[in-house]
PDB file of N, CA and C in Angstrom:
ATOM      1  N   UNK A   1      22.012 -17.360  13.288  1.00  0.00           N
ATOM      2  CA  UNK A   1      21.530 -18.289  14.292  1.00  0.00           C
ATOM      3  C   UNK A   1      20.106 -18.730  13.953  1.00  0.00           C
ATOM      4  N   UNK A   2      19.655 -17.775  13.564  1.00  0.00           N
ATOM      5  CA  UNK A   2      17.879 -18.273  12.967  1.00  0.00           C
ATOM      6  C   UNK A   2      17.949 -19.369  12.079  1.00  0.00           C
ATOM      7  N   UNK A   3      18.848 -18.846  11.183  1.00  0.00           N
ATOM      8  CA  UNK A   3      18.761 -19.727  10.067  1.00  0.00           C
ATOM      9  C   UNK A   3      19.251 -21.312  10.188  1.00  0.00           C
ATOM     10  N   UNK A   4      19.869 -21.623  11.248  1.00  0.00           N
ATOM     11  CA  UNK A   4      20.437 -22.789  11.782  1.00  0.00           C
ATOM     12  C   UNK A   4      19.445 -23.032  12.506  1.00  0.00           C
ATOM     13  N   UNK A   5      18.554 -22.671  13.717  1.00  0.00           N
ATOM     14  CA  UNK A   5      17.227 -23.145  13.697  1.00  0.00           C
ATOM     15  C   UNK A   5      16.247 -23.670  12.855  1.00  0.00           C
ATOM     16  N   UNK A   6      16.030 -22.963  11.903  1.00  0.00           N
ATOM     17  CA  UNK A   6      15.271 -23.319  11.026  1.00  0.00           C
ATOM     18  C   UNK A   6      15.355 -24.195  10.237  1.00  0.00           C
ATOM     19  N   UNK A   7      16.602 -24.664  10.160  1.00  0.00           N
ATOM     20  CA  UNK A   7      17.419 -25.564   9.667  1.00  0.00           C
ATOM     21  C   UNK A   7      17.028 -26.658  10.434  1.00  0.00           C
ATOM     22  N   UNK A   8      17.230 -26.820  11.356  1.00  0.00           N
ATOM     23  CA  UNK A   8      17.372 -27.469  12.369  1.00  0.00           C
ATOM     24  C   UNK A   8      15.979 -28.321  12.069  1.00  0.00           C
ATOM     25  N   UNK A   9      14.418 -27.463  12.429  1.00  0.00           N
ATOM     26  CA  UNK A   9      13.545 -28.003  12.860  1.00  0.00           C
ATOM     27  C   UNK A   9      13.146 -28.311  11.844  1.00  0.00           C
ATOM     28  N   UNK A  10      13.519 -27.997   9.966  1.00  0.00           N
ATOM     29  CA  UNK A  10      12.974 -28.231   9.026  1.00  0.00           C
ATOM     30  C   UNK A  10      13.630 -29.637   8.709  1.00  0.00           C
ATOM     31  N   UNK A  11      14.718 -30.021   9.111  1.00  0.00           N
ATOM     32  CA  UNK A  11      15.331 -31.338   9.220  1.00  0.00           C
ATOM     33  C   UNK A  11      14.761 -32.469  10.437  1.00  0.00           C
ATOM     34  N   UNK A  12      14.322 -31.980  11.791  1.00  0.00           N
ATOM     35  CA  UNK A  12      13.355 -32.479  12.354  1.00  0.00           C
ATOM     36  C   UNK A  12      12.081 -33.087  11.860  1.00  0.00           C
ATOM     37  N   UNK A  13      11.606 -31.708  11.318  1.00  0.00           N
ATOM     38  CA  UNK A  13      10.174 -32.200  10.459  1.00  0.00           C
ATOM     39  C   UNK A  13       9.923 -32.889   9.695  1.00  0.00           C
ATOM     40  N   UNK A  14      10.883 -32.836   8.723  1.00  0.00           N
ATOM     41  CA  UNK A  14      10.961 -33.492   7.553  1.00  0.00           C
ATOM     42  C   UNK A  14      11.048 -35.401   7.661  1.00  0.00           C
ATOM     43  N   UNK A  15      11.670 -35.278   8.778  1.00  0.00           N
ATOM     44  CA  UNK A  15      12.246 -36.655   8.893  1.00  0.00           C
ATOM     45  C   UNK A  15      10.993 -37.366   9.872  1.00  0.00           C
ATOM     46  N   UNK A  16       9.709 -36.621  10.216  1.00  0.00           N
ATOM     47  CA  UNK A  16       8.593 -37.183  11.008  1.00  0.00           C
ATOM     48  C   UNK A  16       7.845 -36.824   9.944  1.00  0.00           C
ATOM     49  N   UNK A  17       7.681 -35.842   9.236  1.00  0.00           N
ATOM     50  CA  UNK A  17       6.585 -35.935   8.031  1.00  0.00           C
ATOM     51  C   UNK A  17       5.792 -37.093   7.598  1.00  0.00           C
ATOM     52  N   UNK A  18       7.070 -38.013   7.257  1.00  0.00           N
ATOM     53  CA  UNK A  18       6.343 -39.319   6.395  1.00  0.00           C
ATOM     54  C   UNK A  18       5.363 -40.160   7.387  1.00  0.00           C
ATOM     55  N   UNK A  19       5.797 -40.157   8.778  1.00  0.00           N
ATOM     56  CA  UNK A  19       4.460 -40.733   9.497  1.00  0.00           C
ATOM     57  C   UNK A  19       3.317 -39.929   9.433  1.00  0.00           C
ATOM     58  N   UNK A  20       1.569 -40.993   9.880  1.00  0.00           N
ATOM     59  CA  UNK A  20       0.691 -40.217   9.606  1.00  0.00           C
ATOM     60  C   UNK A  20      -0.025 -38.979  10.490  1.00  0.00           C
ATOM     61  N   UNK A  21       1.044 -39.864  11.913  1.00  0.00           N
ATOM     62  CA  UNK A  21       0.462 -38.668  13.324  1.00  0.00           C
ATOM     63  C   UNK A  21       1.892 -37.216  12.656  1.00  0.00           C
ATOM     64  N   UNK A  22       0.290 -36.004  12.999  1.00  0.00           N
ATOM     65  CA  UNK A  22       0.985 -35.083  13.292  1.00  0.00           C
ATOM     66  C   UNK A  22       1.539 -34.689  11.536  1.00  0.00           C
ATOM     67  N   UNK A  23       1.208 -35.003  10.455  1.00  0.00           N
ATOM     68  CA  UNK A  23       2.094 -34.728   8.978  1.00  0.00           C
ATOM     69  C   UNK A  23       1.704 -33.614   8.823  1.00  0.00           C
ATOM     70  N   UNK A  24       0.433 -33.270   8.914  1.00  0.00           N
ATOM     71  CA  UNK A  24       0.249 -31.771   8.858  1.00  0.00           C
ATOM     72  C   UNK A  24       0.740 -31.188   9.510  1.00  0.00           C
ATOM     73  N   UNK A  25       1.491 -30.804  10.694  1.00  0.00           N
ATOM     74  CA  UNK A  25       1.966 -29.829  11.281  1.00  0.00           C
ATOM     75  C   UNK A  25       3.251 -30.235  11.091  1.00  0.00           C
ATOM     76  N   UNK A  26       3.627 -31.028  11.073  1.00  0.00           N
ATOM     77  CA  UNK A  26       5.251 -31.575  10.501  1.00  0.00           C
ATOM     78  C   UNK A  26       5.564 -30.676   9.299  1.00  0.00           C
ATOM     79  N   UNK A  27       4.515 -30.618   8.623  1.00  0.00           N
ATOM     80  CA  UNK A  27       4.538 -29.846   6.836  1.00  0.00           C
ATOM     81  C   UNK A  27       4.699 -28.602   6.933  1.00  0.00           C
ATOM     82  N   UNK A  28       3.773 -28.491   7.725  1.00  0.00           N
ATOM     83  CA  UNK A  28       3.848 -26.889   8.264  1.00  0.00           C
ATOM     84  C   UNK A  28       5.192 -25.984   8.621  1.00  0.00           C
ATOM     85  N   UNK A  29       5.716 -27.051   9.729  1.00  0.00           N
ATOM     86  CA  UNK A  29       7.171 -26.556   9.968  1.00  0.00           C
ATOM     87  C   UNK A  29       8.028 -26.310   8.357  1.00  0.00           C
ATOM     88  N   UNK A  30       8.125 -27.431   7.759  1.00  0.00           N
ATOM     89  CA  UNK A  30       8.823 -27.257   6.761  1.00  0.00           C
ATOM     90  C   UNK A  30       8.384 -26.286   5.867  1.00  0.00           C
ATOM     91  N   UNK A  31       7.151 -25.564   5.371  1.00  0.00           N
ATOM     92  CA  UNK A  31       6.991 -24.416   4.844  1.00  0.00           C
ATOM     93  C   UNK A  31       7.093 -23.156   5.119  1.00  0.00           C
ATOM     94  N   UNK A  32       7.307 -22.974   6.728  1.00  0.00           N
ATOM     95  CA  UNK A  32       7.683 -22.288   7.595  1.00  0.00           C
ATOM     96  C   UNK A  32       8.804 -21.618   7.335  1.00  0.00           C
ATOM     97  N   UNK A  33       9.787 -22.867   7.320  1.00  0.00           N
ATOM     98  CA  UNK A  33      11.665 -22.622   7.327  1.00  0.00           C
ATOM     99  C   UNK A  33      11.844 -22.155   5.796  1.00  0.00           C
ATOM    100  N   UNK A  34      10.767 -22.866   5.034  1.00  0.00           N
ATOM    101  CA  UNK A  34      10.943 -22.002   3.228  1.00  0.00           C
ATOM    102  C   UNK A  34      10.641 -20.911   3.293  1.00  0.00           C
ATOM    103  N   UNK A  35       9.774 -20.274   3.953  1.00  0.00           N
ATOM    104  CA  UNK A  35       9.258 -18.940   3.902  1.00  0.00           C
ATOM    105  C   UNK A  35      10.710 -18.160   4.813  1.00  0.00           C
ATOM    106  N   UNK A  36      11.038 -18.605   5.559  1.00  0.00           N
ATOM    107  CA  UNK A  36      12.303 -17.629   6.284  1.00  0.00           C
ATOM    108  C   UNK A  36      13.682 -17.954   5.150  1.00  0.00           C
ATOM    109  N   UNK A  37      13.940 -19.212   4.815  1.00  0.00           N
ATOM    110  CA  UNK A  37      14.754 -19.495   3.335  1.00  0.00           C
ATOM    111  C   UNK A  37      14.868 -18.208   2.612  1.00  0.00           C
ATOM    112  N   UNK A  38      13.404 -18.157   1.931  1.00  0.00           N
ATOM    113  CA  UNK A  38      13.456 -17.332   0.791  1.00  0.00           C
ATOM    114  C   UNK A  38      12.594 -15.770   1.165  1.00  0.00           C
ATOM    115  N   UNK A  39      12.349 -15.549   2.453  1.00  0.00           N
ATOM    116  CA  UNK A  39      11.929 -14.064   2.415  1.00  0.00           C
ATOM    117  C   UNK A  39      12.238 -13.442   3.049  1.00  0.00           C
ATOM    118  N   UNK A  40      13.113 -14.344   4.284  1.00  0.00           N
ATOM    119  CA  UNK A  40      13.558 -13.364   5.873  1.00  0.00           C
ATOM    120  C   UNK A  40      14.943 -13.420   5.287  1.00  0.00           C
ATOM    121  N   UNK A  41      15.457 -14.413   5.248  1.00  0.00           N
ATOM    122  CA  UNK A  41      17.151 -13.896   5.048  1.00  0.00           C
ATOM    123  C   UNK A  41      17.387 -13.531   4.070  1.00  0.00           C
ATOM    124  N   UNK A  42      17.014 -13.677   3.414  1.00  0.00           N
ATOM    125  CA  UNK A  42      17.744 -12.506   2.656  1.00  0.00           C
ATOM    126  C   UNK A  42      17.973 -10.571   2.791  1.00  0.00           C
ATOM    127  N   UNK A  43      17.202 -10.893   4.006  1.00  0.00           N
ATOM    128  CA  UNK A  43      17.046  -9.493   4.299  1.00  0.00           C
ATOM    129  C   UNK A  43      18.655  -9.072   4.980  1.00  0.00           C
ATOM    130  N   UNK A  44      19.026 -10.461   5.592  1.00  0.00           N
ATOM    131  CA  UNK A  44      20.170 -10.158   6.940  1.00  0.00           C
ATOM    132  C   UNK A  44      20.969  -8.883   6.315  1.00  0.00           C
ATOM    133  N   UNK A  45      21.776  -8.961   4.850  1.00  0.00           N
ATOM    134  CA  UNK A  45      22.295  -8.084   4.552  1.00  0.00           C
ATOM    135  C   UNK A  45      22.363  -6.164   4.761  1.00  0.00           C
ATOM    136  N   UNK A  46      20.948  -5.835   4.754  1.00  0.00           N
ATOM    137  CA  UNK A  46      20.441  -5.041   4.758  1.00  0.00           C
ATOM    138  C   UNK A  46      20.432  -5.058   5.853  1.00  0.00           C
ATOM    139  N   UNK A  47      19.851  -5.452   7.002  1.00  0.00           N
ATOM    140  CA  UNK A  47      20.035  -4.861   8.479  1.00  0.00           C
ATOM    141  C   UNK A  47      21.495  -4.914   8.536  1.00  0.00           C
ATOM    142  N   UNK A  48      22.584  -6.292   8.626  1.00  0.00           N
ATOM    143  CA  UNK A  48      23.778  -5.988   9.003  1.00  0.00           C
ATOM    144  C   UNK A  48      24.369  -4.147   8.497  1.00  0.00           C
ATOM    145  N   UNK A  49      23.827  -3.923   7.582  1.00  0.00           N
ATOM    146  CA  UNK A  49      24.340  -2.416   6.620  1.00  0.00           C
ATOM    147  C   UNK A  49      23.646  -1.396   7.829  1.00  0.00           C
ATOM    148  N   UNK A  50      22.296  -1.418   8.299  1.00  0.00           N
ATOM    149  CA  UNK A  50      21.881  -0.553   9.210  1.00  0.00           C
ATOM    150  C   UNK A  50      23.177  -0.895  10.700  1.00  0.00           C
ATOM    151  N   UNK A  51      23.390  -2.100  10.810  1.00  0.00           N
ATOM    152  CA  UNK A  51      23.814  -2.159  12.061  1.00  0.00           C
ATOM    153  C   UNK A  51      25.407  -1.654  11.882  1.00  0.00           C
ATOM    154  N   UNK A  52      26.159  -1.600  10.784  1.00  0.00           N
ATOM    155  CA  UNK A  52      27.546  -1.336  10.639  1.00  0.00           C
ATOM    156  C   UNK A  52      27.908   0.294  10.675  1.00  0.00           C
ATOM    157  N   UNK A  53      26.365   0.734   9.794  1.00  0.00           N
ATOM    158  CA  UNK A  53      26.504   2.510  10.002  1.00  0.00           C
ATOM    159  C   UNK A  53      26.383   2.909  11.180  1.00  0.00           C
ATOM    160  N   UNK A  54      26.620   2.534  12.341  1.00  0.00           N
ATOM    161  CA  UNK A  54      26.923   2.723  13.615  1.00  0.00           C
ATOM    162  C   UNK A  54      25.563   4.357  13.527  1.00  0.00           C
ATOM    163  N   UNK A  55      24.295   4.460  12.830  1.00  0.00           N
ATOM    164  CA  UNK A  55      23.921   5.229  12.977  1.00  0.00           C
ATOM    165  C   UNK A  55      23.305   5.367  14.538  1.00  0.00           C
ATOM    166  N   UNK A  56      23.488   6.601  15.060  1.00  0.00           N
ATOM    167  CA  UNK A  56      22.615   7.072  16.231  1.00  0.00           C
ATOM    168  C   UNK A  56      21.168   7.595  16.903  1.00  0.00           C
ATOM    169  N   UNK A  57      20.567   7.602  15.233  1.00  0.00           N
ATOM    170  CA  UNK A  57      18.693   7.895  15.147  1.00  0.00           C
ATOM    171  C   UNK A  57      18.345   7.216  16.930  1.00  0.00           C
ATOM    172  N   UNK A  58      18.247   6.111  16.122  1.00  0.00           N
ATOM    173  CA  UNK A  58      18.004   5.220  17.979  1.00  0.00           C
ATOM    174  C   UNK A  58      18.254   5.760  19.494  1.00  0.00           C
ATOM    175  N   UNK A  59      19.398   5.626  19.482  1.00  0.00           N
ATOM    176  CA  UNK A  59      20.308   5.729  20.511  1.00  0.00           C
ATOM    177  C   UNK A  59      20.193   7.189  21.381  1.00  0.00           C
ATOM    178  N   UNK A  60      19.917   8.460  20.413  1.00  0.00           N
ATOM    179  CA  UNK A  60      20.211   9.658  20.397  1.00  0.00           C
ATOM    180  C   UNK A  60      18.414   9.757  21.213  1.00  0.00           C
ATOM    181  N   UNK A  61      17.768   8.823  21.305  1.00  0.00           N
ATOM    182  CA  UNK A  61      16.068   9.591  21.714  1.00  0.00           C
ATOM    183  C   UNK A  61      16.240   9.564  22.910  1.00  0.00           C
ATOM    184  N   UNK A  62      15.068  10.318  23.009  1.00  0.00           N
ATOM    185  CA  UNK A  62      14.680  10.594  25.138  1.00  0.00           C
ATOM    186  C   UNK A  62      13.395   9.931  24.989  1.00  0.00           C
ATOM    187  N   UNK A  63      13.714   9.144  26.159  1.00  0.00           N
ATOM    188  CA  UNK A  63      12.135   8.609  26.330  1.00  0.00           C
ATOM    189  C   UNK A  63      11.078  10.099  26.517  1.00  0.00           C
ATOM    190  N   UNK A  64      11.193  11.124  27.172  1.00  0.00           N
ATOM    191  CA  UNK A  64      10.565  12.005  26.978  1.00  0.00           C
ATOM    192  C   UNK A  64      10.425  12.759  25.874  1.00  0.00           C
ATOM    193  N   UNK A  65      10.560  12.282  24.846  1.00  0.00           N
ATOM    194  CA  UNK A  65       9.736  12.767  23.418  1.00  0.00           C
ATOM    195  C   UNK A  65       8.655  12.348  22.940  1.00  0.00           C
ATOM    196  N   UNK A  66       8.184  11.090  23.561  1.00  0.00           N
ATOM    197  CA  UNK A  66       7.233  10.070  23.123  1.00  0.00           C
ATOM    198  C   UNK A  66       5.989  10.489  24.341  1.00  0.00           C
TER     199      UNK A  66
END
């Protein structure tokens, strides 16, 4: 779902970029959605693997340990 956001607003941006109001932050967005492109998702794999080992670390605490 992120990644279809990001999608989303980097196709937004992109397409207001070329005017002069606002190009800098238009740009911005779009380096934004590259940085989640190429450094956040690729992660998804790796959490989906935490989330499939149905591990219980989490689940198993008492708030009274903290």
């Amino acid at each position: 779902v992120m990644a279809w956001l990001w999608l989303d607003i980097a196709l937004t941006a992109q397409a207001k970029a070329q005017g002069a109001a606002g190009a800098d932050f238009h740009r911005g967005k779009i380096a934004a959605a590259r940085y989640f492109f190429s450094h956040e998702l690729p992660k998804v794999n790796a959490w989906l693997q935490v989330v499939a080992s149905r591990d219980t670390t989490c689940r198993d605490m008492r708030e009274a340990w903290f």
